[in-house]
C-alpha atoms as a PDB file:
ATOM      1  CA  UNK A   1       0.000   0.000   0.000  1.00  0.00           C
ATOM      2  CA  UNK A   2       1.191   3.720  -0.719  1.00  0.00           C
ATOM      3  CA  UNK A   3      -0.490   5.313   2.211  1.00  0.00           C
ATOM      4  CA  UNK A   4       1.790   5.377   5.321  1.00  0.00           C
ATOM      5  CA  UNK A   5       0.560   7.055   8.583  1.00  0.00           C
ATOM      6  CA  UNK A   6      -1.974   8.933   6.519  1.00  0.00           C
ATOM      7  CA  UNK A   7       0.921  10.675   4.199  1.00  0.00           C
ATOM      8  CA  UNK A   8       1.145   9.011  -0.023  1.00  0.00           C
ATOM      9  CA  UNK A   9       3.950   9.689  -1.982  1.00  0.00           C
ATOM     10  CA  UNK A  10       2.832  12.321  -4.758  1.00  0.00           C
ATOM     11  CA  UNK A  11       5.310  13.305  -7.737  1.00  0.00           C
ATOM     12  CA  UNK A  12       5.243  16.250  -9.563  1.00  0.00           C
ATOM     13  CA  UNK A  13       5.780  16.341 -13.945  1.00  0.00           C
ATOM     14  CA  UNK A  14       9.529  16.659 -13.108  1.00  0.00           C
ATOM     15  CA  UNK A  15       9.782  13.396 -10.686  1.00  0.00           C
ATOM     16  CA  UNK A  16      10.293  14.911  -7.793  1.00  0.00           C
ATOM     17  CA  UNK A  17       8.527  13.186  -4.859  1.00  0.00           C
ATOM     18  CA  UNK A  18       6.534  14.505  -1.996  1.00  0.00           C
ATOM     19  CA  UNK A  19       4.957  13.283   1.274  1.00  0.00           C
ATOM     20  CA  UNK A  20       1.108  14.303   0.939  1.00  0.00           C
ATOM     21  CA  UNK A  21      -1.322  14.245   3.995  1.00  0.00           C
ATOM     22  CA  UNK A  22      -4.192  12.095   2.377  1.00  0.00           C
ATOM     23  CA  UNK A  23      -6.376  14.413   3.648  1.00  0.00           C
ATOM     24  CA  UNK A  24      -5.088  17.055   1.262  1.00  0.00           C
ATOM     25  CA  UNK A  25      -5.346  15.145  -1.985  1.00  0.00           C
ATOM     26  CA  UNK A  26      -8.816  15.214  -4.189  1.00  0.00           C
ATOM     27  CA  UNK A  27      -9.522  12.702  -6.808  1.00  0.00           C
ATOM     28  CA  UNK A  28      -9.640  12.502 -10.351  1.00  0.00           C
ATOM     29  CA  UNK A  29     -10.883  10.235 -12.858  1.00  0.00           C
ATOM     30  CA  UNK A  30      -9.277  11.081 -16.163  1.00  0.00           C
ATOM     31  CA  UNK A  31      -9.345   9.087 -19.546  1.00  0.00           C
ATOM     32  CA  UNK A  32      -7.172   9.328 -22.671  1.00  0.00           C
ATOM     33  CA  UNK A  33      -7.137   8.618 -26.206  1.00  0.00           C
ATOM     34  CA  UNK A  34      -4.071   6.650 -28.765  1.00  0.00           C
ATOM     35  CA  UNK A  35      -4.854   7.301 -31.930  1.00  0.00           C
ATOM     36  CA  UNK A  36      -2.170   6.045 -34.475  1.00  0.00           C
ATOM     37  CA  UNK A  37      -2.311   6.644 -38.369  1.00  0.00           C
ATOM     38  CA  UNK A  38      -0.159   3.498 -40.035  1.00  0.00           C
ATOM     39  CA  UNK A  39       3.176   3.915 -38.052  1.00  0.00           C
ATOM     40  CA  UNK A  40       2.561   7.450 -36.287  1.00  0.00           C
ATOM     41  CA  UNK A  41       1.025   8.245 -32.900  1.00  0.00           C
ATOM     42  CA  UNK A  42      -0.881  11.655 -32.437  1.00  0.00           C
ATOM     43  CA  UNK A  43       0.446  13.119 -29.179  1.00  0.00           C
ATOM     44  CA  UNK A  44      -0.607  16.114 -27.277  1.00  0.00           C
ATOM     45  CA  UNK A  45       1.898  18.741 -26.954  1.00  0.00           C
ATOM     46  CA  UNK A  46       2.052  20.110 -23.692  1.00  0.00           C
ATOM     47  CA  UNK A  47       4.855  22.576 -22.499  1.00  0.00           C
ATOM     48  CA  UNK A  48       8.492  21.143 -23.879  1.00  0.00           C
ATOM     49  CA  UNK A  49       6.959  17.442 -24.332  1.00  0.00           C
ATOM     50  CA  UNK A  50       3.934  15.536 -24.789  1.00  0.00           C
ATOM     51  CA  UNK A  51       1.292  13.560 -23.286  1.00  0.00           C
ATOM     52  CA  UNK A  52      -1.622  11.835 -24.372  1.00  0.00           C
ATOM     53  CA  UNK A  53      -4.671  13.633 -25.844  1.00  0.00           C
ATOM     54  CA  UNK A  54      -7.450  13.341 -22.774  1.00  0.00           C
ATOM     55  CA  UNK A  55      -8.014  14.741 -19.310  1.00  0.00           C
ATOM     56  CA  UNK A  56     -10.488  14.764 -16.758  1.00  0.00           C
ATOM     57  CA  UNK A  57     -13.556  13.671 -16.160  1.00  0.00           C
ATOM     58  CA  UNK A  58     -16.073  15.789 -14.609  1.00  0.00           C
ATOM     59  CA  UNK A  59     -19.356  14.810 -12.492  1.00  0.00           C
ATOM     60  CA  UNK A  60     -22.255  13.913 -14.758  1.00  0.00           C
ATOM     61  CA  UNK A  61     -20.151  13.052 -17.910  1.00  0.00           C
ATOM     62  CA  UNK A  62     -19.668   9.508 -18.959  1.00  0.00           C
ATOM     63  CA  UNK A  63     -16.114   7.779 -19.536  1.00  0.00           C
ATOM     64  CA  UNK A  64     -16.828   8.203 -23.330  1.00  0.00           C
ATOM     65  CA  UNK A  65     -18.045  11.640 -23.483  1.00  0.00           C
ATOM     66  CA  UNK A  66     -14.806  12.903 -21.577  1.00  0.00           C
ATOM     67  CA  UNK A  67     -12.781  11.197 -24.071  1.00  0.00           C
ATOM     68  CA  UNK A  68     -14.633  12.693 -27.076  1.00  0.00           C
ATOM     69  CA  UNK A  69     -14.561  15.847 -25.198  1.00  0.00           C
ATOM     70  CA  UNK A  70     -11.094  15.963 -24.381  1.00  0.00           C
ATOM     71  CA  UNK A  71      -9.970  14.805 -27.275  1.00  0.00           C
ATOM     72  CA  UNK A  72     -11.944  17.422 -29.398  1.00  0.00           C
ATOM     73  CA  UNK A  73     -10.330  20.143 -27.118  1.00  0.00           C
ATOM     74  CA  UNK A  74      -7.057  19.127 -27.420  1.00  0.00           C
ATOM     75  CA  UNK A  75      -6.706  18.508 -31.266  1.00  0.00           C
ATOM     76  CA  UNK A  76      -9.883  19.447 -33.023  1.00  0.00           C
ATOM     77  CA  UNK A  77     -10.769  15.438 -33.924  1.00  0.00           C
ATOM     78  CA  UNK A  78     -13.955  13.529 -32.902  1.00  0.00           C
ATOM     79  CA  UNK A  79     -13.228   9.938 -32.494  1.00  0.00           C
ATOM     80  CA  UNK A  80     -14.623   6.715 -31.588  1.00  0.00           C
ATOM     81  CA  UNK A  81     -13.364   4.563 -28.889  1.00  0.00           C
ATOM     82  CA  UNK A  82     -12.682   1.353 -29.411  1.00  0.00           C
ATOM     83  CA  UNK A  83     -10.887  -0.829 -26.061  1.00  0.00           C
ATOM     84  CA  UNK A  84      -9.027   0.069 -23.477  1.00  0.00           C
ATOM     85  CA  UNK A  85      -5.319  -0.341 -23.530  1.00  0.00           C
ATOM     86  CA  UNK A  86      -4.743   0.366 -20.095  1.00  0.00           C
ATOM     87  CA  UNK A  87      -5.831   1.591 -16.666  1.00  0.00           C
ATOM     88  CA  UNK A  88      -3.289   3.205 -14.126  1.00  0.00           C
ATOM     89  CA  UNK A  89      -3.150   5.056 -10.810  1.00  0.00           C
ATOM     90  CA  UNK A  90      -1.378   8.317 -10.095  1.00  0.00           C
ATOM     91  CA  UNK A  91      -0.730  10.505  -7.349  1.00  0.00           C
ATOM     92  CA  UNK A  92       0.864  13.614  -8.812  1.00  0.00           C
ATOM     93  CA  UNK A  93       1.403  17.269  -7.710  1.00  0.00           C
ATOM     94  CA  UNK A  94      -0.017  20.178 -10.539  1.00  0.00           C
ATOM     95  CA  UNK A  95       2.444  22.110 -11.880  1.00  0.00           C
ATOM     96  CA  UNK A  96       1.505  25.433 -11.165  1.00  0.00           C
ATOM     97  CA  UNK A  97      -0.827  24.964  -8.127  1.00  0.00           C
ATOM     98  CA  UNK A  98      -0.399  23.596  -4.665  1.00  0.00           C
ATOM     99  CA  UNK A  99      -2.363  20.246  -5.793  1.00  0.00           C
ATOM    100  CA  UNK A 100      -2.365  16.654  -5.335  1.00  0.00           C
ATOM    101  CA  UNK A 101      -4.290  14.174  -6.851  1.00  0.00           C
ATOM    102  CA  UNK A 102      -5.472  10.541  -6.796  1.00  0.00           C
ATOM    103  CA  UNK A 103      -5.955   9.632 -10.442  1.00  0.00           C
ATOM    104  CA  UNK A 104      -7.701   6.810 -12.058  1.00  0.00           C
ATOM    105  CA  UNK A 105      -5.882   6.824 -15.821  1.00  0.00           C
ATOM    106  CA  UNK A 106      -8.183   4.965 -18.125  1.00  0.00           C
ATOM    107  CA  UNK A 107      -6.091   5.001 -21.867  1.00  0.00           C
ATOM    108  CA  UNK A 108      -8.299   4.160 -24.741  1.00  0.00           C
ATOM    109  CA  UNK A 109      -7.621   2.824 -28.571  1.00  0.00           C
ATOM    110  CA  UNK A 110      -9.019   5.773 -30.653  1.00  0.00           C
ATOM    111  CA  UNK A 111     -10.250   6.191 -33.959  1.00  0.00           C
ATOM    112  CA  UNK A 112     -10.337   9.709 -35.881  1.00  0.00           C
ATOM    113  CA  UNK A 113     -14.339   9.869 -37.285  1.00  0.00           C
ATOM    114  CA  UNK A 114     -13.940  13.436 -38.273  1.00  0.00           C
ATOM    115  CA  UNK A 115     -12.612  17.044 -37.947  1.00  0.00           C
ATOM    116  CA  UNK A 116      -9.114  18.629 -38.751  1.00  0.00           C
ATOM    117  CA  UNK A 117      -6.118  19.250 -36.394  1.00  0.00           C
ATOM    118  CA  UNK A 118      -6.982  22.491 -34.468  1.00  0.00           C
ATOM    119  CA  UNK A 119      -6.671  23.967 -30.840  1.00  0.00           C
ATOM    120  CA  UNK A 120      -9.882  26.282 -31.373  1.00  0.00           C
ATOM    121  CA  UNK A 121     -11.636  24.169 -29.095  1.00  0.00           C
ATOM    122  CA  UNK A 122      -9.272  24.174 -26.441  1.00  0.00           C
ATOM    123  CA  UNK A 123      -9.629  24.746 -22.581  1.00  0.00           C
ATOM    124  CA  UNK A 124      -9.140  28.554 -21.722  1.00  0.00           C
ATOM    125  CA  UNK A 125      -6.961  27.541 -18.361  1.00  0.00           C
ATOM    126  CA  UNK A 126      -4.940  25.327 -20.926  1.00  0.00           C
ATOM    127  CA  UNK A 127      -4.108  28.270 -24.094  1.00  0.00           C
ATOM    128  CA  UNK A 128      -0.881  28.914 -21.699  1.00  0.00           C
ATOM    129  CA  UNK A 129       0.744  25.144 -21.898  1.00  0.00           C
ATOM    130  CA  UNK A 130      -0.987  23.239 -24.945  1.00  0.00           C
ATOM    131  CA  UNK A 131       0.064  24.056 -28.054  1.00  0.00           C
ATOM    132  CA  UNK A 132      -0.715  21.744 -31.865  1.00  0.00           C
ATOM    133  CA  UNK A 133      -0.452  18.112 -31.594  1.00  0.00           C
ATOM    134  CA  UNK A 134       1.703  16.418 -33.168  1.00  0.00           C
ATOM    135  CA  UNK A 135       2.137  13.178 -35.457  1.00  0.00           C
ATOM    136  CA  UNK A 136       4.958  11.429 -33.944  1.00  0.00           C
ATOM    137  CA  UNK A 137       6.783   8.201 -35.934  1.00  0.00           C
ATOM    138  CA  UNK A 138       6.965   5.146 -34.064  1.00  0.00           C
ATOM    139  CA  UNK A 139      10.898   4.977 -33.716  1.00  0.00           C
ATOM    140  CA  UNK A 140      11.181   8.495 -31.994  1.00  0.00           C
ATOM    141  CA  UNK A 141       8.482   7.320 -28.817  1.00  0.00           C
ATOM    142  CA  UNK A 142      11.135   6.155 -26.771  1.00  0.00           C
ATOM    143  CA  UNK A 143      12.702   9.025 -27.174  1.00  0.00           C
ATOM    144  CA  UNK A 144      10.632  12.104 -26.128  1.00  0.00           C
ATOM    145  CA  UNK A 145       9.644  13.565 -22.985  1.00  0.00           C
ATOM    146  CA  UNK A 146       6.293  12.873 -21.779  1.00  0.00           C
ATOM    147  CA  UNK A 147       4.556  14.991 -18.980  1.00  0.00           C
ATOM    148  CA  UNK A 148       2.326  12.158 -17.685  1.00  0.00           C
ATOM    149  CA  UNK A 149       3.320   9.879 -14.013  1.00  0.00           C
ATOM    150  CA  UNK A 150       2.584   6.316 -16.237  1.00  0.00           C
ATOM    151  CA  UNK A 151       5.119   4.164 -18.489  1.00  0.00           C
ATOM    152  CA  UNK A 152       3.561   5.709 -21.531  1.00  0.00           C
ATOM    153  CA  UNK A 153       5.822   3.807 -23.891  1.00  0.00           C
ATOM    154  CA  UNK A 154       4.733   0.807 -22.763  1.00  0.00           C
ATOM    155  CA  UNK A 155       1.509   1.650 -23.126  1.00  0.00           C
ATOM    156  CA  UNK A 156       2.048   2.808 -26.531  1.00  0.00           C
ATOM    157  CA  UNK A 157       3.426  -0.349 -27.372  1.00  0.00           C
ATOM    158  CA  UNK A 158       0.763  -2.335 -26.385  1.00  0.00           C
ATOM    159  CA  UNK A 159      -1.685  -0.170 -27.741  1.00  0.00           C
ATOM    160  CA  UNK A 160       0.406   0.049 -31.238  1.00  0.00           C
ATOM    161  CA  UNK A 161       0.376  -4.396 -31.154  1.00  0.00           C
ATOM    162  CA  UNK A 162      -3.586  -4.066 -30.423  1.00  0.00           C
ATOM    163  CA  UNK A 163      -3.802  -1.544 -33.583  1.00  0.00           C
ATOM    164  CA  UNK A 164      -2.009  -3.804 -36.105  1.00  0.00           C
ATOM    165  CA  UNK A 165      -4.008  -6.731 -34.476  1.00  0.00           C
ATOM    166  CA  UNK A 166      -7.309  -5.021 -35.365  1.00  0.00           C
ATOM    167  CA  UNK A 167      -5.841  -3.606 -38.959  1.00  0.00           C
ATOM    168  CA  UNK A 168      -4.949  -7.071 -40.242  1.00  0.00           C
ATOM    169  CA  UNK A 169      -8.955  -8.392 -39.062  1.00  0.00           C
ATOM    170  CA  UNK A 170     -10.374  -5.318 -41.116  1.00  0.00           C
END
């Protein structure tokens, strides 16, 4: 168990670890999309790195209409989600507030329906840090920073053998 004497670890985008009363965290819910196009991943480009294209989910929406929402936000597409790839917990620190979080990180296959790469939909609090996402090859994954508290290159792995999987059935 992480929760000793009441206090969880927490780590910030940068790694750095923090004892957390539990008292002070709140909890989030959050879901995410990978969308790939043949051998190329589209990644949300957030500060100097990346991260998946998703975020929160708020009270009343379903799982499915955060992702669609998020998604739309954060790179103008609507998509369809197909399975999930993954589910992870995080305890993380905000960046520019005095935050922590439990997190429930549900990571979804995605499919791109409609629209064209934009930000006009995106988040007023997030026109600071998000800027165009990005198409990003296969053989550079392992190399890029991601701002995220999961192994997303495993997860992109699995989710890039699921999407070959389901490309050879079509």
């Amino acid at each position: 168990m992480n929760v000793k004497n009441n206090f969880i670890k927490c780590r910030d985008i940068y790694g750095v670890k923090f004892e957390v009363s539990i008292d002070k965290l709140s909890f989030r819910p959050s879901v995410y999309a990978i969308i790939f196009n043949d051998d190329k991943i589209l990644l949300s480009k957030q500060w100097d790195g990346y991260d998946f294209p998703g975020g929160e989910i708020k009270l009343g929406e379903t799982i499915e209409e955060a992702l669609i929402r998020e998604v739309k936000e954060e790179t103008g597409f609507e998509i369809k989600a197909s399975e999930i790839v993954a589910c992870e917990n995080s305890f993380f620190k905000y960046r520019e507030k005095e935050m922590y979080v439990q997190s429930i990180l549900i990571y979804y296959l995605g499919e791109i329906s409609s629209g064209e790469m934009s930000l006009k939909f995106i988040a007023e609090s997030e026109k600071h840090y998000i800027d165009m996402p990005e198409w990003i090859s296969m053989k550079e994954v392992a190399n890029i920073k991601f701002y995220n508290s999961v192994d997303s290159v495993k997860i992109i792995k699995k989710a890039f053998k699921i999407y070959n999987n389901n490309k050879q059935y079509e």
